[in-house]
N, C-alpha and C. Protein backbone atom coordinates (compact mmCIF):
# COMPACT_ATOMS: atom_id res chain seq x y z
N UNK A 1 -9.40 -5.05 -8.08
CA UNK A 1 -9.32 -6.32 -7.39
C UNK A 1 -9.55 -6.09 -5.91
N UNK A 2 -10.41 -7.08 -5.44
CA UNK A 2 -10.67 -6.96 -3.88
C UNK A 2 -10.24 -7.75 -3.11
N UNK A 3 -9.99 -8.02 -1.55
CA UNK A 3 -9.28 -8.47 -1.03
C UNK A 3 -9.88 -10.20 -1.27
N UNK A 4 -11.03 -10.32 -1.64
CA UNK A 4 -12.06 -11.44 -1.83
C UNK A 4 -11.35 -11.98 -3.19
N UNK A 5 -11.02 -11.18 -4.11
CA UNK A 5 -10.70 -11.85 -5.36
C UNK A 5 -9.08 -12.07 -5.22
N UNK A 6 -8.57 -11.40 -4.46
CA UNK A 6 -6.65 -12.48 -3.56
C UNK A 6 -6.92 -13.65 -3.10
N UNK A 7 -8.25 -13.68 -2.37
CA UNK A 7 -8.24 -14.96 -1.42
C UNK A 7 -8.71 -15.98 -2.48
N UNK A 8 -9.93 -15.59 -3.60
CA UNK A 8 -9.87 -16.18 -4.72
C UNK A 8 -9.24 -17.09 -5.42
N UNK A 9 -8.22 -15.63 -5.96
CA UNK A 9 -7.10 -16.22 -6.46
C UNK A 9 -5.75 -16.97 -5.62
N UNK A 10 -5.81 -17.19 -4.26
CA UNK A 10 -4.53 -18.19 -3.91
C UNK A 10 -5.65 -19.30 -3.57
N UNK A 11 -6.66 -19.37 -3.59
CA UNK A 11 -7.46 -20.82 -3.85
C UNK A 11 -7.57 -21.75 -4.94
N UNK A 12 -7.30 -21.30 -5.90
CA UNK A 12 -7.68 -21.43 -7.21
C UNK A 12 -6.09 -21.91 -7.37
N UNK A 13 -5.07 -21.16 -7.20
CA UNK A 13 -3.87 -21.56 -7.66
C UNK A 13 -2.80 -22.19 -6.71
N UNK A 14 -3.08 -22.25 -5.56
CA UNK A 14 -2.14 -22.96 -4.46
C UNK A 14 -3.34 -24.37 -4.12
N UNK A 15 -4.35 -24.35 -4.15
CA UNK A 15 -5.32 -25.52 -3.80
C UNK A 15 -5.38 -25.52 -1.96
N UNK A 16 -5.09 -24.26 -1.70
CA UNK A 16 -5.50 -24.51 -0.15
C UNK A 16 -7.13 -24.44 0.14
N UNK A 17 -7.77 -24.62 1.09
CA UNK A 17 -9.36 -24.27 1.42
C UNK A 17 -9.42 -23.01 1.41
N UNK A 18 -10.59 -22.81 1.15
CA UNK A 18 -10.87 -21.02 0.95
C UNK A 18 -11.01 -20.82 1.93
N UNK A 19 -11.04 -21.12 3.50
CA UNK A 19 -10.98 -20.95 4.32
C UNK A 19 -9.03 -20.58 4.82
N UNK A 20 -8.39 -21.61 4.15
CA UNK A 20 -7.11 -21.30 5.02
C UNK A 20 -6.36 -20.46 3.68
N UNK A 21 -7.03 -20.09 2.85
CA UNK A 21 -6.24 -19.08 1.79
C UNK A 21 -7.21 -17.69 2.71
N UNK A 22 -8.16 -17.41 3.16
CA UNK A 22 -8.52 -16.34 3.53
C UNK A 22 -8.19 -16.13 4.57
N UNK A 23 -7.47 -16.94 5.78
CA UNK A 23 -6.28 -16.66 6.84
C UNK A 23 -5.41 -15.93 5.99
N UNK A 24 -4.43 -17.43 5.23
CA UNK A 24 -3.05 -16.68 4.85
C UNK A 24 -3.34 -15.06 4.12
N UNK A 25 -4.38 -14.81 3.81
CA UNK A 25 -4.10 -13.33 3.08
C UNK A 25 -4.76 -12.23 4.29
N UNK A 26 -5.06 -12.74 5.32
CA UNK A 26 -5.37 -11.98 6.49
C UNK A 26 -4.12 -12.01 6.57
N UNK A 27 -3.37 -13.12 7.11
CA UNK A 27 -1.88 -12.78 7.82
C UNK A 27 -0.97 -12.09 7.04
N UNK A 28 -1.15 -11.74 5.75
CA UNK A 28 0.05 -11.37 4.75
C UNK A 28 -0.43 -9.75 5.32
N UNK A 29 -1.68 -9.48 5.02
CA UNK A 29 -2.26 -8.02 5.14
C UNK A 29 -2.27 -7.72 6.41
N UNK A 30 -1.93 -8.07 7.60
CA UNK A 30 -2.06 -7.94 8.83
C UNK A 30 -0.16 -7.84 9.31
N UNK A 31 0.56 -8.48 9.00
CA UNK A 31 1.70 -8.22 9.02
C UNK A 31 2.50 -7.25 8.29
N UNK A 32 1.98 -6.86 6.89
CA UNK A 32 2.12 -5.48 6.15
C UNK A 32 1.39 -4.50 7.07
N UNK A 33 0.68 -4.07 7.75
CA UNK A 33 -0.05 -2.96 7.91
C UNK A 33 0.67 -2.92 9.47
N UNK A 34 1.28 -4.28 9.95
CA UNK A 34 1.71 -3.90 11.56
C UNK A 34 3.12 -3.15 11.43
N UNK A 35 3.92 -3.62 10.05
CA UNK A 35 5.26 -3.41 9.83
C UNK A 35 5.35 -1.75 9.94
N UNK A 36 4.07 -1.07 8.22
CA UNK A 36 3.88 0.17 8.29
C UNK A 36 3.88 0.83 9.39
N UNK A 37 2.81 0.66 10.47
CA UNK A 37 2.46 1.24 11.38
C UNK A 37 3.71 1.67 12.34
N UNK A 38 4.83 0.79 12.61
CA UNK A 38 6.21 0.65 13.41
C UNK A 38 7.16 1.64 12.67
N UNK A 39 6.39 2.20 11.33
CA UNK A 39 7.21 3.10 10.25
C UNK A 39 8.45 2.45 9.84
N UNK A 40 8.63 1.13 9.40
CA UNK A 40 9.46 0.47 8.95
C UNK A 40 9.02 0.37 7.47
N UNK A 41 9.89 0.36 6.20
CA UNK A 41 9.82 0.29 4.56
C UNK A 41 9.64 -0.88 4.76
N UNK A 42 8.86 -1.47 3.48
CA UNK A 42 8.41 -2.73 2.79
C UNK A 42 9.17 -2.45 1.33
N UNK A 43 10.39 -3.96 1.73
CA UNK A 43 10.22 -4.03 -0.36
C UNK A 43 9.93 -5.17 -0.56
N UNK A 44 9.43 -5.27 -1.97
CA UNK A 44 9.18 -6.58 -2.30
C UNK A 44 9.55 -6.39 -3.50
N UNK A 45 10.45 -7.62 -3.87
CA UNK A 45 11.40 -7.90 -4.80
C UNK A 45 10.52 -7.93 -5.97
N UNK A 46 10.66 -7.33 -7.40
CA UNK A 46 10.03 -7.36 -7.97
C UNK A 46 8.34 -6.71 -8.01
N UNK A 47 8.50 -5.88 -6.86
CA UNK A 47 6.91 -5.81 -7.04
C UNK A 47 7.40 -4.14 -7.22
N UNK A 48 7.65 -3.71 -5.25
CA UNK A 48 7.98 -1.90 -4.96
C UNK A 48 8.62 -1.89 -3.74
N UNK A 49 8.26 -0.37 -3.13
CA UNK A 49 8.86 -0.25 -2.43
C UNK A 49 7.50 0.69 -1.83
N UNK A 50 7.38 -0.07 -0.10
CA UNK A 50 5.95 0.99 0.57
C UNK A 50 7.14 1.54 1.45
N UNK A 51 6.82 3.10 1.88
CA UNK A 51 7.66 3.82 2.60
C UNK A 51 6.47 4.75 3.53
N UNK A 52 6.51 4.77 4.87
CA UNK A 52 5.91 5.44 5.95
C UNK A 52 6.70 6.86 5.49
N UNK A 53 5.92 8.31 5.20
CA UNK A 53 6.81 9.47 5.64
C UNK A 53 5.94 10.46 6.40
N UNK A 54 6.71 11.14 7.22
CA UNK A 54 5.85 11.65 8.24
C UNK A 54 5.95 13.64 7.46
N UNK A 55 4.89 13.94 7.27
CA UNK A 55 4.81 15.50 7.27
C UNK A 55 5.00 16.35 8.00
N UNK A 56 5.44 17.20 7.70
CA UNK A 56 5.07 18.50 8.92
C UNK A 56 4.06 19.48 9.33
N UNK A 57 3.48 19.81 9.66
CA UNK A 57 2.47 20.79 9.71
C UNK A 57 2.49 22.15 8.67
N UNK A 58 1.99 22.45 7.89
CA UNK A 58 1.82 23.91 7.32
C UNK A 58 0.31 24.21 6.92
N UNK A 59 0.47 25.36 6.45
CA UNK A 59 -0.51 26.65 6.04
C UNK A 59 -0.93 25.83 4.85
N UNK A 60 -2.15 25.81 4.88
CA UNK A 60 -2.91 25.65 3.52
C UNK A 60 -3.87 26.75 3.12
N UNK A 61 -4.78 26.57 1.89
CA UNK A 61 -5.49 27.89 2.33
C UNK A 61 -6.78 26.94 1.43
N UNK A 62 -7.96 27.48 2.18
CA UNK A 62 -9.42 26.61 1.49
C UNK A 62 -9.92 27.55 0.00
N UNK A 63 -9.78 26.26 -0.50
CA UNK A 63 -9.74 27.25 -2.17
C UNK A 63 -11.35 28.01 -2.75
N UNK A 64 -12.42 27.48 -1.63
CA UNK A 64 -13.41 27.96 -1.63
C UNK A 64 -13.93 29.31 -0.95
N UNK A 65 -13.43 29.58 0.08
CA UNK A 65 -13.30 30.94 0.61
C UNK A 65 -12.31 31.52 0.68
N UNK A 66 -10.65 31.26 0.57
CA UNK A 66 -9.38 31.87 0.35
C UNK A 66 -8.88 31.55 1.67
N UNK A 67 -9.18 31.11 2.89
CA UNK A 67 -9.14 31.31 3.92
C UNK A 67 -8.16 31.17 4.64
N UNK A 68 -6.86 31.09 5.36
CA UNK A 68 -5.55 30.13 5.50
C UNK A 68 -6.19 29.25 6.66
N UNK A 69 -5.28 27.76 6.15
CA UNK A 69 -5.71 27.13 7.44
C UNK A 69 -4.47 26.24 7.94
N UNK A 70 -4.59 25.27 9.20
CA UNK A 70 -3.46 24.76 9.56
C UNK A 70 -3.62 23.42 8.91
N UNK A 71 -3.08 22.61 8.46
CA UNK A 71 -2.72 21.57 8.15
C UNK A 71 -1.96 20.96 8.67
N UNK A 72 -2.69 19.65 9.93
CA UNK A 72 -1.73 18.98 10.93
C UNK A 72 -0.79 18.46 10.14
N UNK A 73 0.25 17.85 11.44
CA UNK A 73 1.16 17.10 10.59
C UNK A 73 0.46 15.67 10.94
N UNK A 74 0.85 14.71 9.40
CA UNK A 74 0.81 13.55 9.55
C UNK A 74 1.52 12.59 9.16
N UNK A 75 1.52 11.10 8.69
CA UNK A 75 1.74 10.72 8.31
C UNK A 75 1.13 9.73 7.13
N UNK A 76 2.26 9.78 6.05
CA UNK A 76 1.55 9.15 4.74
C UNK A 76 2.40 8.07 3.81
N UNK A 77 1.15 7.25 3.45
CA UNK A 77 2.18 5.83 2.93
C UNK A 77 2.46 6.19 1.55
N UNK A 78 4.07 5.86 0.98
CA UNK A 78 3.76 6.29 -0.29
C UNK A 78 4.37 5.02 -1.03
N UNK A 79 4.00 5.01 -2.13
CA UNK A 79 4.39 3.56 -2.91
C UNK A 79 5.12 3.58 -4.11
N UNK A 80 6.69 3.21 -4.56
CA UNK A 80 7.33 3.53 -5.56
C UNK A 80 7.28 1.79 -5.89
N UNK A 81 6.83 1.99 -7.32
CA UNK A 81 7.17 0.58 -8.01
C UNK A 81 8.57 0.24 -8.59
N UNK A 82 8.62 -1.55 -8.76
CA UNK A 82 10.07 -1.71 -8.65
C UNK A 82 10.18 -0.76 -10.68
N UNK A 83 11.45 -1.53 -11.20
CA UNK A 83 11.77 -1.48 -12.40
C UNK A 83 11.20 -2.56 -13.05
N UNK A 84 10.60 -3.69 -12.75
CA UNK A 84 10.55 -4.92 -13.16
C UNK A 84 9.03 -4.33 -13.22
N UNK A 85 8.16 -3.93 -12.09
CA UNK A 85 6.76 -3.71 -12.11
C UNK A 85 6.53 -2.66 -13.51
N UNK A 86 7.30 -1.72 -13.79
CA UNK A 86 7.35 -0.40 -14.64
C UNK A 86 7.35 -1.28 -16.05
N UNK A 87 8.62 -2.07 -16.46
CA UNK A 87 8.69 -2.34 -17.43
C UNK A 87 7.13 -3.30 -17.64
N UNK A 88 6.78 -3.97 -17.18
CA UNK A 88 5.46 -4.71 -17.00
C UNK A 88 4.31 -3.89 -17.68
N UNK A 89 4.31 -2.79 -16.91
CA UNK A 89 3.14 -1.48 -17.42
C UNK A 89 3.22 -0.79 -18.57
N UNK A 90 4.47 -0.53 -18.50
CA UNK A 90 4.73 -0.14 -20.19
C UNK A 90 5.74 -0.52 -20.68
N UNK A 91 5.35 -1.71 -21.67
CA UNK A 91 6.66 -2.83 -22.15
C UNK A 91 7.18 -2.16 -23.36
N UNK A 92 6.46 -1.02 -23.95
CA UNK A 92 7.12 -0.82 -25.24
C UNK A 92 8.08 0.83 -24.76
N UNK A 93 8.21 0.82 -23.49
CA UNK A 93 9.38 1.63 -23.65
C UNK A 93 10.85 1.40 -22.92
């Protein structure tokens, strides 16, 4: 699904203009990505949980020549789904 087939779909099912459903899903995606960025968690009830975690720097080594190398530190978004999303995905367990 693409960000075209969200704006799609809240046209289709809220009856706003595809014009002001392709705001509101700018502003939904624009306020998620400012929150991340501030390294603040996102939950959403029923959906997950997005969490900013920051790495540390270490040794990697390039598996094509053996070579060691540094591996900055960064940061990375990671995404745990709720219980409600899980049971959804696999209902027969």
């Amino acid at each position: 699904m693409t960000k075209a087939d969200i704006v799609e779909t809240v046209y289709q099912r809220v009856g706003f203009s595809k014009k002001d459903s392709a705001e509101l899903v700018d502003m939904v995606f624009e306020t998620l990505k400012e929150t991340l960025e501030k390294g603040e968690k996102i939950k959403i009830s029923g959906f997950g949980n997005f969490v900013v975690r920051d790495k540390k720097a270490r040794k990697g080594r390039n598996p094509k020549t053996g070579e060691e190398i540094e591996i900055s530190a960064r940061r990375v978004l990671t995404f745990k789904p709720s219980q409600v999303l899980k049971k959804m995905l696999n209902p027969n367990r």
